[in-house]
PDB file of N, CA and C in Angstrom:
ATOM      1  N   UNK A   1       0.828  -1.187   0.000  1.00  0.00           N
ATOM      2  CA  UNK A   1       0.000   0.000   0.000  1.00  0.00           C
ATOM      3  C   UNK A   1       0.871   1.248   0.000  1.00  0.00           C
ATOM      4  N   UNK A   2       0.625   2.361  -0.934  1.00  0.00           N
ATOM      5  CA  UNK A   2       1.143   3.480  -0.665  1.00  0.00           C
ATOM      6  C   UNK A   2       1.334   4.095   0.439  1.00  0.00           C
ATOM      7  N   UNK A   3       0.509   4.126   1.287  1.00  0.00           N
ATOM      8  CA  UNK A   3       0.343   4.679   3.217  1.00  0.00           C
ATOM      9  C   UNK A   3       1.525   3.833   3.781  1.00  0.00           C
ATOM     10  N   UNK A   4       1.639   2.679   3.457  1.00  0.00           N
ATOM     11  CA  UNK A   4       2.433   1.811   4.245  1.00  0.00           C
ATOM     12  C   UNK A   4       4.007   2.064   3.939  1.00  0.00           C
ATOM     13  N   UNK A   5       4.385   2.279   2.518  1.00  0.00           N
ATOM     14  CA  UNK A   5       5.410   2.207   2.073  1.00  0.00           C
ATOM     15  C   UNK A   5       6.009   3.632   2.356  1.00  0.00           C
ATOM     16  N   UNK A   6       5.145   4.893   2.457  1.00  0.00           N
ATOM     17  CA  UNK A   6       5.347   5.898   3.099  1.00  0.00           C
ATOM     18  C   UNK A   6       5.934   6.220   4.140  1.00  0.00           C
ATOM     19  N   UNK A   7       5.052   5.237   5.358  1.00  0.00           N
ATOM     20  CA  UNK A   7       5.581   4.791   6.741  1.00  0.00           C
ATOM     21  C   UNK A   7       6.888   4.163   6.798  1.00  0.00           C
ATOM     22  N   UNK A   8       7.147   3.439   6.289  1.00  0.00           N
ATOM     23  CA  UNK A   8       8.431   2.128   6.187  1.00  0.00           C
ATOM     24  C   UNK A   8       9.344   3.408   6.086  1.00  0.00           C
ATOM     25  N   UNK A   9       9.564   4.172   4.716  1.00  0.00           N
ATOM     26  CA  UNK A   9      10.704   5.440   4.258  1.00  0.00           C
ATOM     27  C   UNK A   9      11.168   6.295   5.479  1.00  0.00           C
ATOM     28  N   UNK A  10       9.796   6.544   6.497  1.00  0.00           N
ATOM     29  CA  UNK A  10      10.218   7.980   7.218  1.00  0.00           C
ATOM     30  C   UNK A  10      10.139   7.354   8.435  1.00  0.00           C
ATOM     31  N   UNK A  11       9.973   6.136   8.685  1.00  0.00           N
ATOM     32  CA  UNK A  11      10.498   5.106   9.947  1.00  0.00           C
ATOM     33  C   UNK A  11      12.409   5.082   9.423  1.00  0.00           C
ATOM     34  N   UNK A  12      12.747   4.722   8.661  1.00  0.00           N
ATOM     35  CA  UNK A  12      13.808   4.007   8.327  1.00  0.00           C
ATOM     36  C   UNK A  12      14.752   5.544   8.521  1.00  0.00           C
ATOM     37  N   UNK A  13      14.275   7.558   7.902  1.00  0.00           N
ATOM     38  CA  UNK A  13      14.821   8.078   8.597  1.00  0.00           C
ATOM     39  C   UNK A  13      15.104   8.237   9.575  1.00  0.00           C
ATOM     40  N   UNK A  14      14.073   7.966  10.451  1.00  0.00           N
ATOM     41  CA  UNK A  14      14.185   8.404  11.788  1.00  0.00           C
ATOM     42  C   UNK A  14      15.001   7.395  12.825  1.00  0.00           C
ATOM     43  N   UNK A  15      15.391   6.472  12.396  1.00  0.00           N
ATOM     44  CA  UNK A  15      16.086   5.514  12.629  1.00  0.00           C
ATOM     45  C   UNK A  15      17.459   6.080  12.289  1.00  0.00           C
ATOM     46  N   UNK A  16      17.681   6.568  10.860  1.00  0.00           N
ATOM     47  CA  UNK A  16      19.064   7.099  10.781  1.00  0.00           C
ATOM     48  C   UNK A  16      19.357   8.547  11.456  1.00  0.00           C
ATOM     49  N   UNK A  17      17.892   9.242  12.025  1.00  0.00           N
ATOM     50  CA  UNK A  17      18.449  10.489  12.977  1.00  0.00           C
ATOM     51  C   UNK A  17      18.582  10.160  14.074  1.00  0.00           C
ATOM     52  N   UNK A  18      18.194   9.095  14.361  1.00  0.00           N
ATOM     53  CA  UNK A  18      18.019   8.267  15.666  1.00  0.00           C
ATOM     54  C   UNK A  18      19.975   8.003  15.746  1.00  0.00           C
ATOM     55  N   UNK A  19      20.020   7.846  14.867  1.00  0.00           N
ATOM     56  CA  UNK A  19      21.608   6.995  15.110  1.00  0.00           C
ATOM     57  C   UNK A  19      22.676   8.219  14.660  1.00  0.00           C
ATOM     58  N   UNK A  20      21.952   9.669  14.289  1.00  0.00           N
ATOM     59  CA  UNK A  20      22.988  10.623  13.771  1.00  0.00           C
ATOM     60  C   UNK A  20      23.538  10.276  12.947  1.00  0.00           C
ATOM     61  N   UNK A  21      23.041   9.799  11.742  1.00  0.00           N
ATOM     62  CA  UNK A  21      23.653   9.174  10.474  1.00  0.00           C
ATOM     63  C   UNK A  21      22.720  10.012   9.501  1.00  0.00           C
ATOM     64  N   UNK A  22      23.058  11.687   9.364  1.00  0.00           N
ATOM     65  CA  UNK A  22      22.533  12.504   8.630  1.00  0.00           C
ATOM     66  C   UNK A  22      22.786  12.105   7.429  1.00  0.00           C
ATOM     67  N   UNK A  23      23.622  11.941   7.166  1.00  0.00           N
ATOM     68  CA  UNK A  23      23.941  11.910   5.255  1.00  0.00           C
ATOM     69  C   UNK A  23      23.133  10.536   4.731  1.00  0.00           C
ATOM     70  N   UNK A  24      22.856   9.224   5.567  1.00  0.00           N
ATOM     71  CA  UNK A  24      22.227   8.222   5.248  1.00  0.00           C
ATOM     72  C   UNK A  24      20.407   8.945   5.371  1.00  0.00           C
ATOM     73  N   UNK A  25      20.429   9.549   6.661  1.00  0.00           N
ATOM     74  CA  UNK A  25      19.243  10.451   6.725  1.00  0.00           C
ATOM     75  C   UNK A  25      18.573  11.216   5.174  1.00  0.00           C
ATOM     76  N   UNK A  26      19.298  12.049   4.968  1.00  0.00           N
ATOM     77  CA  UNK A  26      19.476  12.424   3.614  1.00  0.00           C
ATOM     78  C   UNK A  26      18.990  12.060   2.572  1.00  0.00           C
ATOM     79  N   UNK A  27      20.082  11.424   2.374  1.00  0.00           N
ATOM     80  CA  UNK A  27      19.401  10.548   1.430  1.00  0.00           C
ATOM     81  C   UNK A  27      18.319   9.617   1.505  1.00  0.00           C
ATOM     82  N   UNK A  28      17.816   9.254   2.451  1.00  0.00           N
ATOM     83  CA  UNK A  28      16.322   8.250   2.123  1.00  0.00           C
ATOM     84  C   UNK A  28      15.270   9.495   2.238  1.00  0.00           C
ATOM     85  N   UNK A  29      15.798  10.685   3.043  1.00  0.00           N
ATOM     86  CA  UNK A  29      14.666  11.221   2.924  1.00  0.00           C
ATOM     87  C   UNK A  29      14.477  12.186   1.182  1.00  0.00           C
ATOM     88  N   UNK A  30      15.531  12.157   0.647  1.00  0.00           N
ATOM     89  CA  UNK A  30      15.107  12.571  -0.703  1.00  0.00           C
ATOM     90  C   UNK A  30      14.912  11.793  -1.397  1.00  0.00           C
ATOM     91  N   UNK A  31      15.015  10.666  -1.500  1.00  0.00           N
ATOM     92  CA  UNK A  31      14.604   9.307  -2.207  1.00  0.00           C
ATOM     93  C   UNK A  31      13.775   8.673  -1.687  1.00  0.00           C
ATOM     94  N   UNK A  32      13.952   7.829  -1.321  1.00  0.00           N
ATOM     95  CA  UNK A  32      12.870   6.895  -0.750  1.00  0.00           C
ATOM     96  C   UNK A  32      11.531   7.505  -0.080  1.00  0.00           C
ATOM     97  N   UNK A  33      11.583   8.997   0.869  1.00  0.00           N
ATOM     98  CA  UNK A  33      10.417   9.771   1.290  1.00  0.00           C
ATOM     99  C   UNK A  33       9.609   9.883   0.451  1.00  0.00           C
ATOM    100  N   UNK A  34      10.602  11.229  -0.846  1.00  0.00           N
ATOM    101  CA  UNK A  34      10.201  11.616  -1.759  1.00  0.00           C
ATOM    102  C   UNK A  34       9.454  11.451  -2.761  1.00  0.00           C
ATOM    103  N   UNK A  35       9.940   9.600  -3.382  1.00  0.00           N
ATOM    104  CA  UNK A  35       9.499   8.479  -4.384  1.00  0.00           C
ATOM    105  C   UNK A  35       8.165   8.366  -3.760  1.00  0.00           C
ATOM    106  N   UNK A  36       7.763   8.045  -2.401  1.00  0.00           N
ATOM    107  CA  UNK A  36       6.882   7.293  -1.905  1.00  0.00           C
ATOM    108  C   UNK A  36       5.582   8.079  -1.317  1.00  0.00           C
ATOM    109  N   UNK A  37       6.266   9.429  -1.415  1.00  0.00           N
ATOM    110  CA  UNK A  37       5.516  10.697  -1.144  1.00  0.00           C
ATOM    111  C   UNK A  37       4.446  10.919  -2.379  1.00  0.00           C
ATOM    112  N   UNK A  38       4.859  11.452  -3.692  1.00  0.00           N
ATOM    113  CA  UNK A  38       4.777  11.024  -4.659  1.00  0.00           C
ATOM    114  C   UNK A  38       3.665  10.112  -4.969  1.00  0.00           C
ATOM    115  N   UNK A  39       3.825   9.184  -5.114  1.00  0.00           N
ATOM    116  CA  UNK A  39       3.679   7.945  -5.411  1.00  0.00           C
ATOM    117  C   UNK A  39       1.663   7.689  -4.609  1.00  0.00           C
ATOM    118  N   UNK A  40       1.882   8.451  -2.991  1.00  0.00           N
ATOM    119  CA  UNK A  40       0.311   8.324  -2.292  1.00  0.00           C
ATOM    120  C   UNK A  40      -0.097   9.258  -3.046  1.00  0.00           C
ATOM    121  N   UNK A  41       0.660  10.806  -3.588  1.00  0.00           N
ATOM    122  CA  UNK A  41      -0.240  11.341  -3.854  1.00  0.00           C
ATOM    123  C   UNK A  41      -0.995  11.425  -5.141  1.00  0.00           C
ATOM    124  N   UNK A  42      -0.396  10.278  -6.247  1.00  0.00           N
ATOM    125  CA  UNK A  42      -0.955  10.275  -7.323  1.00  0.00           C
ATOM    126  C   UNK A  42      -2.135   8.678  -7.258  1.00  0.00           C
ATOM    127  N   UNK A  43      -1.827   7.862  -6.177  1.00  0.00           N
ATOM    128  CA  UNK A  43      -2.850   7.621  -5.363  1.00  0.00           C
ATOM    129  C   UNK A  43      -3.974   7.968  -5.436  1.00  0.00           C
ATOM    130  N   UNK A  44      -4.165   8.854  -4.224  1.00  0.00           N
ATOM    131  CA  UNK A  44      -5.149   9.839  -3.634  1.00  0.00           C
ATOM    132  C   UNK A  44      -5.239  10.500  -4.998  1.00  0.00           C
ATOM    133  N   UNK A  45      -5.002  11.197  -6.028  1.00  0.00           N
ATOM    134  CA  UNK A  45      -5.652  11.507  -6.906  1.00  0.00           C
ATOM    135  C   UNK A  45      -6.363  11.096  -7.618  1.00  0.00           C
ATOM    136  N   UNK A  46      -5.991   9.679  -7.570  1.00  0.00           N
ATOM    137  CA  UNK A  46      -6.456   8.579  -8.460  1.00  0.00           C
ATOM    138  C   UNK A  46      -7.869   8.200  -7.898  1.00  0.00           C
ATOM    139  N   UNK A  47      -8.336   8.332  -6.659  1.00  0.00           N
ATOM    140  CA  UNK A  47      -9.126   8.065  -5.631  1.00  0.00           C
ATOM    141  C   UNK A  47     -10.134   9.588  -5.925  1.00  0.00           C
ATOM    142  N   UNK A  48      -9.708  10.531  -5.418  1.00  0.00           N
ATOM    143  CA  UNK A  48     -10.302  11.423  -6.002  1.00  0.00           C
ATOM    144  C   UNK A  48     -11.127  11.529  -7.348  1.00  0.00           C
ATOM    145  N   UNK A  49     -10.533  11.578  -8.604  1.00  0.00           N
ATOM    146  CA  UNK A  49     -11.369  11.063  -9.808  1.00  0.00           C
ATOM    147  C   UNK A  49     -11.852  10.059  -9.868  1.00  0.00           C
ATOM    148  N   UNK A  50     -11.856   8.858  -9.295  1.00  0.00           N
ATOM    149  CA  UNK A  50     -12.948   8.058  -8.738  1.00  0.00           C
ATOM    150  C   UNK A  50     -14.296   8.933  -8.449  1.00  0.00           C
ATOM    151  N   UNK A  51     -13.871   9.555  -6.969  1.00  0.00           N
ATOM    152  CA  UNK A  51     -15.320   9.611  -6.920  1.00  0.00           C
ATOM    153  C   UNK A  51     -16.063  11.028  -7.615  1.00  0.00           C
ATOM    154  N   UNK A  52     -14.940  11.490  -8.025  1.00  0.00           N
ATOM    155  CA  UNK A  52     -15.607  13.102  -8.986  1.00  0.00           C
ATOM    156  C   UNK A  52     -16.587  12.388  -9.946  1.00  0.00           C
ATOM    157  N   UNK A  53     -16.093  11.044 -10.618  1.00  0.00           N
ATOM    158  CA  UNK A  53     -16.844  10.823 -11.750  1.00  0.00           C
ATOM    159  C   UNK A  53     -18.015  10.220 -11.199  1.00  0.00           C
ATOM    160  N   UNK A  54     -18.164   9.161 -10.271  1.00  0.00           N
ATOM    161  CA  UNK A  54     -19.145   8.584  -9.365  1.00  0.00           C
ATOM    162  C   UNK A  54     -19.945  10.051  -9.476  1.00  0.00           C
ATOM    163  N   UNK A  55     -19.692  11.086  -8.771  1.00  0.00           N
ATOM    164  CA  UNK A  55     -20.725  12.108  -8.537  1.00  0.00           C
ATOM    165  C   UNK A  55     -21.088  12.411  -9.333  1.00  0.00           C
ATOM    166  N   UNK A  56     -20.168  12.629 -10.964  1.00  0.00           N
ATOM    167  CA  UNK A  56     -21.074  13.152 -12.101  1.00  0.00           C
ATOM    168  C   UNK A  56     -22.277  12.416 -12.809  1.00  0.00           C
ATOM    169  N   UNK A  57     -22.212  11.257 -12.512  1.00  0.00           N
ATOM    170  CA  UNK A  57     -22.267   9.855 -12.918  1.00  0.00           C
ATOM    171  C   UNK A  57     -24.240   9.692 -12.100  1.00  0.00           C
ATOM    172  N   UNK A  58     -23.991  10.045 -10.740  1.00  0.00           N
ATOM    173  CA  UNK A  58     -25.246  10.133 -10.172  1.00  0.00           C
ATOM    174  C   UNK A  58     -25.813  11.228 -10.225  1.00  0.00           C
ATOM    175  N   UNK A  59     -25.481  12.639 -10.683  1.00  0.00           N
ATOM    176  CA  UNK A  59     -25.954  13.561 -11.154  1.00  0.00           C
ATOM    177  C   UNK A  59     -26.627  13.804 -12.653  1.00  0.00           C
ATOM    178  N   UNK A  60     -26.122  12.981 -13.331  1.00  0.00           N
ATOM    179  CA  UNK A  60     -26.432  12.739 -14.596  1.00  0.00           C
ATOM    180  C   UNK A  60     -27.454  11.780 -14.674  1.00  0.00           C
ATOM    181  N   UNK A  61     -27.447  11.214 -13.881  1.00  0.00           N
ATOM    182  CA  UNK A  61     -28.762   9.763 -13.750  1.00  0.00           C
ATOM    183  C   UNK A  61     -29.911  11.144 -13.297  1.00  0.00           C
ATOM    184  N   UNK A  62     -29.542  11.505 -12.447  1.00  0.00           N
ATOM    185  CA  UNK A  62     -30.719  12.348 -11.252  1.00  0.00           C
ATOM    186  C   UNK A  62     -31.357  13.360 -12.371  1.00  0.00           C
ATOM    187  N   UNK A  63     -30.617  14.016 -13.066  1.00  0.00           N
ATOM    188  CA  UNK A  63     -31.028  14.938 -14.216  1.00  0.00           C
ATOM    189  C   UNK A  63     -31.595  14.112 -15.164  1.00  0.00           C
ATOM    190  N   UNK A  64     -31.360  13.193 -15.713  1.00  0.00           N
ATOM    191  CA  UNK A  64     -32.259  12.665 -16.686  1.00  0.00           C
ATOM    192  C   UNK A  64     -32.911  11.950 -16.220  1.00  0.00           C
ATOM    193  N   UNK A  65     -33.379  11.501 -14.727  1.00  0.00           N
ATOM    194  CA  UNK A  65     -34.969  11.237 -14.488  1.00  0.00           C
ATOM    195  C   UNK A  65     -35.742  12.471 -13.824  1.00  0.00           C
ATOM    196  N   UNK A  66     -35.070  13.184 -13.929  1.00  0.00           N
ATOM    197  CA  UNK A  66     -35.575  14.701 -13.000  1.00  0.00           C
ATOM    198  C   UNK A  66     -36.384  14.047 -11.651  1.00  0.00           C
ATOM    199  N   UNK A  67     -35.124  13.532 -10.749  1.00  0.00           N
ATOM    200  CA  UNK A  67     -35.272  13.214  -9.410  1.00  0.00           C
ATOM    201  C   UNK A  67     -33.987  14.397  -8.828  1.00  0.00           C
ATOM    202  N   UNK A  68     -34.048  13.911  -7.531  1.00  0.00           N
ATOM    203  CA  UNK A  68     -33.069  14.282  -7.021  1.00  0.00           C
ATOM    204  C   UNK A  68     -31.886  13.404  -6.421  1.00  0.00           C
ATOM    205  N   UNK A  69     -30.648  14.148  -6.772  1.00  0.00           N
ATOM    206  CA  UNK A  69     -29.316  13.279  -6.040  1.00  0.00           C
ATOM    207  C   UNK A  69     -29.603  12.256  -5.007  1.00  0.00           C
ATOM    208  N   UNK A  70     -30.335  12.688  -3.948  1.00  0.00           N
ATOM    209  CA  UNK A  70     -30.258  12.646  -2.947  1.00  0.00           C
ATOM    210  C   UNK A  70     -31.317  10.581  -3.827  1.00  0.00           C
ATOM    211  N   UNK A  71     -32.051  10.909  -4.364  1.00  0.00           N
ATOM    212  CA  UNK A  71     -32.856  10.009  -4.238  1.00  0.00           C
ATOM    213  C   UNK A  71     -32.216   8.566  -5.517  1.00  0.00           C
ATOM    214  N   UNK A  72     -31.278   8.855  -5.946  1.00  0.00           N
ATOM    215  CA  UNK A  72     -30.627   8.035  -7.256  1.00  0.00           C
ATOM    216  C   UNK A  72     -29.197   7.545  -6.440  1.00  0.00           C
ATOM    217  N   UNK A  73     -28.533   8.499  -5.781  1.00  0.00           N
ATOM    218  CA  UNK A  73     -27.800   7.703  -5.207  1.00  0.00           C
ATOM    219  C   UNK A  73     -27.207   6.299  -4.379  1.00  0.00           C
ATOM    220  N   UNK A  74     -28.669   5.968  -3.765  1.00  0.00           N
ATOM    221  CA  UNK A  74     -28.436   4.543  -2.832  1.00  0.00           C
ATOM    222  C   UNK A  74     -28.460   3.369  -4.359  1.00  0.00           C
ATOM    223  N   UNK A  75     -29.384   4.191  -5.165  1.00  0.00           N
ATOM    224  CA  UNK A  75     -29.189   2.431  -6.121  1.00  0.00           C
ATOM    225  C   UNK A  75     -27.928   2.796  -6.629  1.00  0.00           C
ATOM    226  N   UNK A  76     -27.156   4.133  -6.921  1.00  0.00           N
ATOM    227  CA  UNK A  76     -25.674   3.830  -7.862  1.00  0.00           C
ATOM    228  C   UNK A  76     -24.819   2.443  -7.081  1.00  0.00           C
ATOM    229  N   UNK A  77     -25.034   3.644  -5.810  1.00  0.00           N
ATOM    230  CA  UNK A  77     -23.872   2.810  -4.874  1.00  0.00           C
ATOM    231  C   UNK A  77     -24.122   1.244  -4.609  1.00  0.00           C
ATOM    232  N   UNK A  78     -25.201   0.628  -4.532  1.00  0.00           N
ATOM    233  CA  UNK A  78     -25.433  -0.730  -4.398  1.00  0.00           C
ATOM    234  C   UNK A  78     -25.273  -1.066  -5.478  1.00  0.00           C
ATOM    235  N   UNK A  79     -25.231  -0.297  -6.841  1.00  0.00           N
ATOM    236  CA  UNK A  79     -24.831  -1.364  -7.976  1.00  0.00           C
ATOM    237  C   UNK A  79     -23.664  -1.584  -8.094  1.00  0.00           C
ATOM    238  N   UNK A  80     -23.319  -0.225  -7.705  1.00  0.00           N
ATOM    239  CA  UNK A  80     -21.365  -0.390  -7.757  1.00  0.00           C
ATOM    240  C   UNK A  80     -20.566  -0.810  -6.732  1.00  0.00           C
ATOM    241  N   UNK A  81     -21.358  -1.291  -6.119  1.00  0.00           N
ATOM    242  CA  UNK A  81     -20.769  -1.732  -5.077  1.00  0.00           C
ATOM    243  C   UNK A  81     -20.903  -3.836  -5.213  1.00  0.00           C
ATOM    244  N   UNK A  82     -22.180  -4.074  -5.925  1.00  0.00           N
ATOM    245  CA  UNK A  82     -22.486  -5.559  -6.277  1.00  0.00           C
ATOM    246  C   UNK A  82     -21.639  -5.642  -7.650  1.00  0.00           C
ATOM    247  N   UNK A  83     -20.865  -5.251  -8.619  1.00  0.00           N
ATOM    248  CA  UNK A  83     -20.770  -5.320  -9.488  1.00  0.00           C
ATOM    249  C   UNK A  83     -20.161  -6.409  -9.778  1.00  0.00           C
TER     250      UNK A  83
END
């Protein structure tokens, strides 16, 4: 998991500030932090346009039965959720 591999990077600095081993410090934290930093947040973006489109997706249902959001939403989510 991205969260996890995040954790592992800035455990493994703090281990090398732990031991005053700045330059090993250093470097994982511009690499390995950085990479993994990165890496959740195109993630989480990825997660994000998930559900932007989900919302357009039940807004577009709701408009072309001229209901409301509120009332089209429980069947999106149980379909997409049984799929």
């Amino acid at each position: 998991m991205a969260l996890d591999k995040l954790r592992e990077s800035l455990d493994k600095v703090n281990i090398y500030l732990k031991d005053r081993d700045f330059d090993k410090a250093s470097q994982a934290g511009y690499e390995d932090v950085a990479q993994n930093f990165v890496y959740l947040q195109r993630t989480l973006a990825g997660l994000q346009s998930v559900a932007h489109d989900k919302a357009a997706l039940i807004s577009g249902i709701a408009q072309s039965a001229n209901v409301a959001y509120e009332d089209v939403s429980p069947y999106v989510e149980e379909r997409l959720l049984n799929r």
